[in-house]
PDB file of N, CA and C in Angstrom:
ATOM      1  N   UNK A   1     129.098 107.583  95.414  1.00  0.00           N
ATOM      2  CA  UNK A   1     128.247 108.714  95.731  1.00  0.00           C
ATOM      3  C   UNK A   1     128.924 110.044  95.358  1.00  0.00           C
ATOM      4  N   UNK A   2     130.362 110.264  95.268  1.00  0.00           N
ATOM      5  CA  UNK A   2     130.777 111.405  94.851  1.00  0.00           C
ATOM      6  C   UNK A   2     131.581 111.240  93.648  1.00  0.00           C
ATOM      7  N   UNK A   3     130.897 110.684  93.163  1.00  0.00           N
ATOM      8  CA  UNK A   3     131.137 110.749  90.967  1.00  0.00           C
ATOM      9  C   UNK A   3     130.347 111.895  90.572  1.00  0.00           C
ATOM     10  N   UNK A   4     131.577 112.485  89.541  1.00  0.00           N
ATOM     11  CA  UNK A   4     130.735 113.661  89.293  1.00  0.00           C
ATOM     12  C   UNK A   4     129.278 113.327  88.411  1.00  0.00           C
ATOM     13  N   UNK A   5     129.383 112.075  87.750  1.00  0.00           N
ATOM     14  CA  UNK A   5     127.566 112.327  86.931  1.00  0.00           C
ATOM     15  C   UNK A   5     126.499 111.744  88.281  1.00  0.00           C
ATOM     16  N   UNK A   6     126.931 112.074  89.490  1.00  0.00           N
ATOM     17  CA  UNK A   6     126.069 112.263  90.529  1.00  0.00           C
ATOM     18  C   UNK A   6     125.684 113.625  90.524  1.00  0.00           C
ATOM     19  N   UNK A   7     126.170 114.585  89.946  1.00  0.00           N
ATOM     20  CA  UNK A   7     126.040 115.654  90.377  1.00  0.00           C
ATOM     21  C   UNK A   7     124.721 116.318  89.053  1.00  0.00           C
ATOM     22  N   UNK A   8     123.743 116.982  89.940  1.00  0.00           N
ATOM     23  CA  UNK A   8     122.454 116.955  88.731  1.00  0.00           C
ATOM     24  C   UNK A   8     122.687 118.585  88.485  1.00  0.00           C
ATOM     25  N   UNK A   9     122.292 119.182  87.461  1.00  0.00           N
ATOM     26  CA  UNK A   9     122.558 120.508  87.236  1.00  0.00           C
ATOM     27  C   UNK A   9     121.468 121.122  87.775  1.00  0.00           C
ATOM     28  N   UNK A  10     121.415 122.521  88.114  1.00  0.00           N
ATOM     29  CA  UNK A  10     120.409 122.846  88.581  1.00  0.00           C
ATOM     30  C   UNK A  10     120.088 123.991  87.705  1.00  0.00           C
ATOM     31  N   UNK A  11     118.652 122.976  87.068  1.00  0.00           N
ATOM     32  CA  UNK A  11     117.983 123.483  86.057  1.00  0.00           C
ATOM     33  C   UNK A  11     116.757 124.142  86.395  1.00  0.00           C
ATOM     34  N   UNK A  12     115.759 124.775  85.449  1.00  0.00           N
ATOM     35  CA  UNK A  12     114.873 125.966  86.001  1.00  0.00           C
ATOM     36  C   UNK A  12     113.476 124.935  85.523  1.00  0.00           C
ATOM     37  N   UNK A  13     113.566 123.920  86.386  1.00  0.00           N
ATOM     38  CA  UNK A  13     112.116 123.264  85.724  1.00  0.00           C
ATOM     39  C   UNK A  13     110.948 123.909  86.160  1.00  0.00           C
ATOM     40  N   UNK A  14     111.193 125.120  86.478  1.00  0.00           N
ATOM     41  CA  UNK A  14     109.708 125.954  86.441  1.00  0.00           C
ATOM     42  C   UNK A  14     109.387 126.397  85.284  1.00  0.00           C
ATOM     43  N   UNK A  15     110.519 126.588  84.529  1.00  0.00           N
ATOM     44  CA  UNK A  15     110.412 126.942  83.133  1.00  0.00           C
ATOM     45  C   UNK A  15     110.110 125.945  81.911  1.00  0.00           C
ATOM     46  N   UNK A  16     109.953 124.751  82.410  1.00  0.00           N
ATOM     47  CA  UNK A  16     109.734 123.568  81.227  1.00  0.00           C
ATOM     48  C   UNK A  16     108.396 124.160  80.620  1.00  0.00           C
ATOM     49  N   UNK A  17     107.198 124.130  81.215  1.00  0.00           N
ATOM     50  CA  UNK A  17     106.269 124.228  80.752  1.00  0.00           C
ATOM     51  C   UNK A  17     105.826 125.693  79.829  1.00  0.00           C
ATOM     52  N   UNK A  18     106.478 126.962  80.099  1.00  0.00           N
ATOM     53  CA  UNK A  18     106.237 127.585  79.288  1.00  0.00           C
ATOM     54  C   UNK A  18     107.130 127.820  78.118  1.00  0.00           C
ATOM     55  N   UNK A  19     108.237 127.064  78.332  1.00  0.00           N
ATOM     56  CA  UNK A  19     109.489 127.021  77.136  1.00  0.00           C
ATOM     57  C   UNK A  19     108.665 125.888  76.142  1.00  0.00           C
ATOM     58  N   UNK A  20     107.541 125.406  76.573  1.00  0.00           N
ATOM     59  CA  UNK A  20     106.706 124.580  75.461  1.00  0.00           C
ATOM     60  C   UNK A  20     105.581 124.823  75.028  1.00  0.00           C
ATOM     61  N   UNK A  21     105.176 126.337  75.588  1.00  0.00           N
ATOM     62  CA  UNK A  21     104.101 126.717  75.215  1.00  0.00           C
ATOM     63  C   UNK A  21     102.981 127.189  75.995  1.00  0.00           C
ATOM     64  N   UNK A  22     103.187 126.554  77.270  1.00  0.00           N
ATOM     65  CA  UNK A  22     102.009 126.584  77.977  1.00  0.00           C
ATOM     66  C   UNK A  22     101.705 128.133  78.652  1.00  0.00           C
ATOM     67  N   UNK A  23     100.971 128.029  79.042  1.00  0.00           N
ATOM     68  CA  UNK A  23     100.235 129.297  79.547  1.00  0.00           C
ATOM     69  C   UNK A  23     100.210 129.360  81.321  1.00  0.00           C
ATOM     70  N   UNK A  24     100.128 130.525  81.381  1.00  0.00           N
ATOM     71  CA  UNK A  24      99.921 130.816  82.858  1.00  0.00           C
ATOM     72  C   UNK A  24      98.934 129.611  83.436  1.00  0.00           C
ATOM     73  N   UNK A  25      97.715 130.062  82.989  1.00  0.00           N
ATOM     74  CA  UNK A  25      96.374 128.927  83.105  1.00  0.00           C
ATOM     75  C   UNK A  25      96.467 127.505  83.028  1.00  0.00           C
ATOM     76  N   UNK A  26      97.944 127.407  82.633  1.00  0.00           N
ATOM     77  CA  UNK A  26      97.604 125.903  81.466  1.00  0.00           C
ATOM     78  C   UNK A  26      98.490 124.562  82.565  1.00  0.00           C
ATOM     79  N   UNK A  27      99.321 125.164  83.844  1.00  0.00           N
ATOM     80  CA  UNK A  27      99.842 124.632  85.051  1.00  0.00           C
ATOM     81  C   UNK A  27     100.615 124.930  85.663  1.00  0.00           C
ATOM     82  N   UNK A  28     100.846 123.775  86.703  1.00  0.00           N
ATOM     83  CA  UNK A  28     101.016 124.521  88.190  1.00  0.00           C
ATOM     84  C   UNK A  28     102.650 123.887  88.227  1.00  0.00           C
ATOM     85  N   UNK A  29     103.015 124.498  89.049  1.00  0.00           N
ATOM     86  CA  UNK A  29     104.790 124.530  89.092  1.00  0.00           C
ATOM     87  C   UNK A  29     104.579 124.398  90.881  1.00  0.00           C
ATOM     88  N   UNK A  30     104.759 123.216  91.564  1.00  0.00           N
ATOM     89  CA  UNK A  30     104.941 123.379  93.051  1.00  0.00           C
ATOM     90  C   UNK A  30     106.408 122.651  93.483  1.00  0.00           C
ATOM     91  N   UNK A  31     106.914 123.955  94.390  1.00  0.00           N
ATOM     92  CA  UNK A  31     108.773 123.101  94.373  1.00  0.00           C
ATOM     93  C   UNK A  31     108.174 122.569  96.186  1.00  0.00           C
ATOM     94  N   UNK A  32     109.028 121.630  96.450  1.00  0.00           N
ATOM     95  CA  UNK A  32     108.846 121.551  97.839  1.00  0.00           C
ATOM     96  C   UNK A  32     110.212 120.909  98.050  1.00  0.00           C
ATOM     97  N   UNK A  33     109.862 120.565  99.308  1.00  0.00           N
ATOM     98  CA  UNK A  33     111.293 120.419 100.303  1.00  0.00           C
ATOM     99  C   UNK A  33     111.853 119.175 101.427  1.00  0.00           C
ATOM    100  N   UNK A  34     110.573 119.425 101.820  1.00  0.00           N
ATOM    101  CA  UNK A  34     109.818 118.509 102.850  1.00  0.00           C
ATOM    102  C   UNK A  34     108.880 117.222 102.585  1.00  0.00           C
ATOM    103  N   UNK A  35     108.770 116.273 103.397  1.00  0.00           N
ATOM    104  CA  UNK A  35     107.658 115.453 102.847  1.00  0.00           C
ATOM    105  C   UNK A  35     106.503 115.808 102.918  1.00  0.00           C
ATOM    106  N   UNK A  36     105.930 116.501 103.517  1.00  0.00           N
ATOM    107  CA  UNK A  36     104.842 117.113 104.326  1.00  0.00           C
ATOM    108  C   UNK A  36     104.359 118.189 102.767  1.00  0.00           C
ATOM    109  N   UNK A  37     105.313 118.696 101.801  1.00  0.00           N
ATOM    110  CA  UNK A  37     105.028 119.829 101.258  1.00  0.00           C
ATOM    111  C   UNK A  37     104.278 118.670 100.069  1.00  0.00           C
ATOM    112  N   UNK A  38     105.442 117.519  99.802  1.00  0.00           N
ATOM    113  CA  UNK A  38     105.560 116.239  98.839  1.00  0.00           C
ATOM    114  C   UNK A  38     103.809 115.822  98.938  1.00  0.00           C
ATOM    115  N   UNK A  39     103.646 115.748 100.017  1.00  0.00           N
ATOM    116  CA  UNK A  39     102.270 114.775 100.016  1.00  0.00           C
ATOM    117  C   UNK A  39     100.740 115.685  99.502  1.00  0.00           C
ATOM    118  N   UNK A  40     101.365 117.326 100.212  1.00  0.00           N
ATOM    119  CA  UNK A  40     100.430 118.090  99.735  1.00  0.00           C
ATOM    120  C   UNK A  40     100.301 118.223  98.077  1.00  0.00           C
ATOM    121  N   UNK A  41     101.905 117.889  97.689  1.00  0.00           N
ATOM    122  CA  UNK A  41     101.477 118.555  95.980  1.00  0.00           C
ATOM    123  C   UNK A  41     101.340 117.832  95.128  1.00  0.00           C
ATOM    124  N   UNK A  42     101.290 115.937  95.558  1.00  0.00           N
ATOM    125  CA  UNK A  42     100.563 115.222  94.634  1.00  0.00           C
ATOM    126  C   UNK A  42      99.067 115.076  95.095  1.00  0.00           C
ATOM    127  N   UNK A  43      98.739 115.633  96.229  1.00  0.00           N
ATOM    128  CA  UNK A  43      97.419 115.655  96.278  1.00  0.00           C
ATOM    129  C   UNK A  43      96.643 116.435  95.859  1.00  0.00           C
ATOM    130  N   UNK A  44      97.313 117.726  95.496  1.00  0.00           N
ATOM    131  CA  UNK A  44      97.250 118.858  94.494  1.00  0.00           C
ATOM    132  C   UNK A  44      96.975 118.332  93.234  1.00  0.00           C
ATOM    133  N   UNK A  45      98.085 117.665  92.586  1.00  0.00           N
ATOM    134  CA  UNK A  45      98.249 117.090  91.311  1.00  0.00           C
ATOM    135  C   UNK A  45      97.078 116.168  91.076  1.00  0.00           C
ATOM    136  N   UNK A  46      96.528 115.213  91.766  1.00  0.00           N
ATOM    137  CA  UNK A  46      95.299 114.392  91.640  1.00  0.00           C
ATOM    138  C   UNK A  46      94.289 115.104  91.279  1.00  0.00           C
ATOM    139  N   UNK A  47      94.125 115.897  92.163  1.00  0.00           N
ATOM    140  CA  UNK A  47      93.107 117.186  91.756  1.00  0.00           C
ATOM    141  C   UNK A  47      92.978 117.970  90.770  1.00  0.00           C
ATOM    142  N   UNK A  48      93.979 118.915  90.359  1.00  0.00           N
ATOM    143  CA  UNK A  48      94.094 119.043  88.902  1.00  0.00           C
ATOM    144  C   UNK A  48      93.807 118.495  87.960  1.00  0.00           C
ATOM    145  N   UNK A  49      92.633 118.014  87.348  1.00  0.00           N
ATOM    146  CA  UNK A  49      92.200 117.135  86.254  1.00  0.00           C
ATOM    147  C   UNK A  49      92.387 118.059  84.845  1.00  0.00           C
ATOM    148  N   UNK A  50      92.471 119.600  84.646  1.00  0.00           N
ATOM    149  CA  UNK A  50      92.342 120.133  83.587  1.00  0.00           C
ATOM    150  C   UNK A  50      93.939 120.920  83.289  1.00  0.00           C
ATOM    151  N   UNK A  51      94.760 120.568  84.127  1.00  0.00           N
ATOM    152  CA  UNK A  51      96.335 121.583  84.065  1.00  0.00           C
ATOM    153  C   UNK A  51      97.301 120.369  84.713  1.00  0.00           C
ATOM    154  N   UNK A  52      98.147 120.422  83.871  1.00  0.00           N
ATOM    155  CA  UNK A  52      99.638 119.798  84.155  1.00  0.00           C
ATOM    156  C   UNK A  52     100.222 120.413  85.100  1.00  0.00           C
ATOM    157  N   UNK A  53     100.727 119.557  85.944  1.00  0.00           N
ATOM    158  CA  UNK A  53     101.574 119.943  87.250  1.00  0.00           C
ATOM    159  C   UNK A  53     102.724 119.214  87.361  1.00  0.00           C
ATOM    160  N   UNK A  54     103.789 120.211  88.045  1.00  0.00           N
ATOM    161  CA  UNK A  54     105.004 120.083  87.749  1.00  0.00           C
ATOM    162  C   UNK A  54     105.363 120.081  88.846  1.00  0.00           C
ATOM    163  N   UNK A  55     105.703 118.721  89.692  1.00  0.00           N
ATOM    164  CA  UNK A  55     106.581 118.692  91.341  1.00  0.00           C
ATOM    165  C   UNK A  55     107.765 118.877  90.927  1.00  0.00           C
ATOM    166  N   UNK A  56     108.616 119.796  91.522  1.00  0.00           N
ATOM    167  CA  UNK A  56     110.140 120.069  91.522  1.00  0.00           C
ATOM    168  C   UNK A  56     110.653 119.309  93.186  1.00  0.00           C
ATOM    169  N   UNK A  57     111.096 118.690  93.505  1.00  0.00           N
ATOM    170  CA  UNK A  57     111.305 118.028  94.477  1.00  0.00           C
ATOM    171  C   UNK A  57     112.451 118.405  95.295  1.00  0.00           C
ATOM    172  N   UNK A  58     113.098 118.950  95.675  1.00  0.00           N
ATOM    173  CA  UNK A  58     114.418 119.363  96.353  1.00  0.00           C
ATOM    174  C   UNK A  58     114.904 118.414  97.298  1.00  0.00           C
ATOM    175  N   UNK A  59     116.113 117.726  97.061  1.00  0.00           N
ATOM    176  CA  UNK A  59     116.544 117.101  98.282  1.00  0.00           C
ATOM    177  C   UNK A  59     117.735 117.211  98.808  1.00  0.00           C
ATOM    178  N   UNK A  60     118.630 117.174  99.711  1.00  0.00           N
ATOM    179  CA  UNK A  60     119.896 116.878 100.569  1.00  0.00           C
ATOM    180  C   UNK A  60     120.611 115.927  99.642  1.00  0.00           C
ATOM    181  N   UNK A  61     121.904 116.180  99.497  1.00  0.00           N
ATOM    182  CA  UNK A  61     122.597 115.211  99.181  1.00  0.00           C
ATOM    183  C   UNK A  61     122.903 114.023 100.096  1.00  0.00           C
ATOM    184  N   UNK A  62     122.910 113.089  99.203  1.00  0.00           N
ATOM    185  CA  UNK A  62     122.929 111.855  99.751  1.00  0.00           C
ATOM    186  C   UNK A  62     121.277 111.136 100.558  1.00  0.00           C
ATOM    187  N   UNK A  63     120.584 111.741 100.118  1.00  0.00           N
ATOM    188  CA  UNK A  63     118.872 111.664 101.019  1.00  0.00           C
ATOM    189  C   UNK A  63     118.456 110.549  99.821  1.00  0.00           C
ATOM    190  N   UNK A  64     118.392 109.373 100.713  1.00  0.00           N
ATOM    191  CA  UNK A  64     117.810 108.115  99.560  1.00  0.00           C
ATOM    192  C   UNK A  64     117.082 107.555 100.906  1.00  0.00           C
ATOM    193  N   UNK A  65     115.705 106.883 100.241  1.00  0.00           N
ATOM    194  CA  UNK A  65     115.627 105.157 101.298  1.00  0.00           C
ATOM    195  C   UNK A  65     116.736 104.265 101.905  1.00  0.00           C
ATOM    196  N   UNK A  66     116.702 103.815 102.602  1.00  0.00           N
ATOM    197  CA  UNK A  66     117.570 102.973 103.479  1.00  0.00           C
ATOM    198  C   UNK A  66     117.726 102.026 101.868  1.00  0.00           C
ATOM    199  N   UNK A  67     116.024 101.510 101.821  1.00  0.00           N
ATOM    200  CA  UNK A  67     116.667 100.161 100.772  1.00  0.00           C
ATOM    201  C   UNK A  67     117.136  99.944  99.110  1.00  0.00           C
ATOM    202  N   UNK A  68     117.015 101.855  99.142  1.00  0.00           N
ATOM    203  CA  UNK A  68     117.420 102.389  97.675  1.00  0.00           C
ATOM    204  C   UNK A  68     119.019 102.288  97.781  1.00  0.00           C
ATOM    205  N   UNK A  69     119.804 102.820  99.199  1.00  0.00           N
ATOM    206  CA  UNK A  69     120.780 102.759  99.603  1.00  0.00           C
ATOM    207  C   UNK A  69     121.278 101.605  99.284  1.00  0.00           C
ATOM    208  N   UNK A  70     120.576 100.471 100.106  1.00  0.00           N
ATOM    209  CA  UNK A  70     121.364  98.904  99.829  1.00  0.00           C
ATOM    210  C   UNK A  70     121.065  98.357  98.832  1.00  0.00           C
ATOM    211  N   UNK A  71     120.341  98.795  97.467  1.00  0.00           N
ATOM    212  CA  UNK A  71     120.962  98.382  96.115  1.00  0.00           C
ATOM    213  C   UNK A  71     121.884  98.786  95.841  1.00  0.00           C
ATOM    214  N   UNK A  72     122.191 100.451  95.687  1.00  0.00           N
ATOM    215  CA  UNK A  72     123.648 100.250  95.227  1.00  0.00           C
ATOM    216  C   UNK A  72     124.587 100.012  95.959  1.00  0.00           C
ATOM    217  N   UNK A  73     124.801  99.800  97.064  1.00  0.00           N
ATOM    218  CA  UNK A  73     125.938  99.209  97.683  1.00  0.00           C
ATOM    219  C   UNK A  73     125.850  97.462  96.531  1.00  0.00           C
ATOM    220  N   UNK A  74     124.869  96.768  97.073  1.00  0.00           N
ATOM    221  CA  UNK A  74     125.022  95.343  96.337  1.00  0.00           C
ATOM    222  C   UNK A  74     125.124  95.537  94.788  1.00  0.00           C
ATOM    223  N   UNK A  75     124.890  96.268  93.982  1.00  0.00           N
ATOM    224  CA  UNK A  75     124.908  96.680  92.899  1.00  0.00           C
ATOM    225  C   UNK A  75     126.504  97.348  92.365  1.00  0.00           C
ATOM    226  N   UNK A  76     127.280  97.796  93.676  1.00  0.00           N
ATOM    227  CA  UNK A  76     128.356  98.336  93.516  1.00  0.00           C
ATOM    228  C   UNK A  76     129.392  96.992  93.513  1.00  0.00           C
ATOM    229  N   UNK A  77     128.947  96.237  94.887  1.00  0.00           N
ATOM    230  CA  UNK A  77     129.883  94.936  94.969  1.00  0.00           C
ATOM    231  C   UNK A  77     129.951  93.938  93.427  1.00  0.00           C
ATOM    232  N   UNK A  78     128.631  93.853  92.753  1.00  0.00           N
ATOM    233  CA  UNK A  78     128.214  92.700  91.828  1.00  0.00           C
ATOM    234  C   UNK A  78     129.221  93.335  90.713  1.00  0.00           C
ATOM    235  N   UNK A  79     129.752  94.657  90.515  1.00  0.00           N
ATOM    236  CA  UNK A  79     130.078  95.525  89.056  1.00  0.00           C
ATOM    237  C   UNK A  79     131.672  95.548  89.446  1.00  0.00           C
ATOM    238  N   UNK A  80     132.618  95.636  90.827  1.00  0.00           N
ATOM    239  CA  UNK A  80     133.441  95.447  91.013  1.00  0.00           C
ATOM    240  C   UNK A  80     134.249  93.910  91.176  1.00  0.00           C
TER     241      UNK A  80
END
């Protein structure tokens, strides 16, 4: 867990979409934090049928599923 290519850069993915062209009009950029923000902005995203949307997701280090967790532990044992 503390290898550095754990470590993700913190990039401006609000900026993906107009570094490719897109337009104000053309989609939506929602960062969230929370699950509560998570559930609102793919329900957002469903909705959007005519504009690309862009979840930026923010999390805590070390914030996984319990059973995302116990692959790599067993995944760590199988490689050592």
């Amino acid at each position: 867990m503390n290898e550095p290519y754990n470590d993700v850069p913190k990039y401006r993915y609000d900026l993906i979409a107009p570094a490719f062209g897109a337009n104000d009009d053309q989609y939506d950029f929602i960062e969230v934090s929370i699950e509560e923000e998570l559930i609102a902005a793919m329900k957002k995203a469903d909705q959007e049928t005519d504009k690309m949307v862009i979840v930026q997701a923010n999390m805590g280090m070390k914030d996984a599923p319990a059973q995302l967790i116990e692959t790599g532990i067993r995944f760590k044992a199988q490689n050592h």
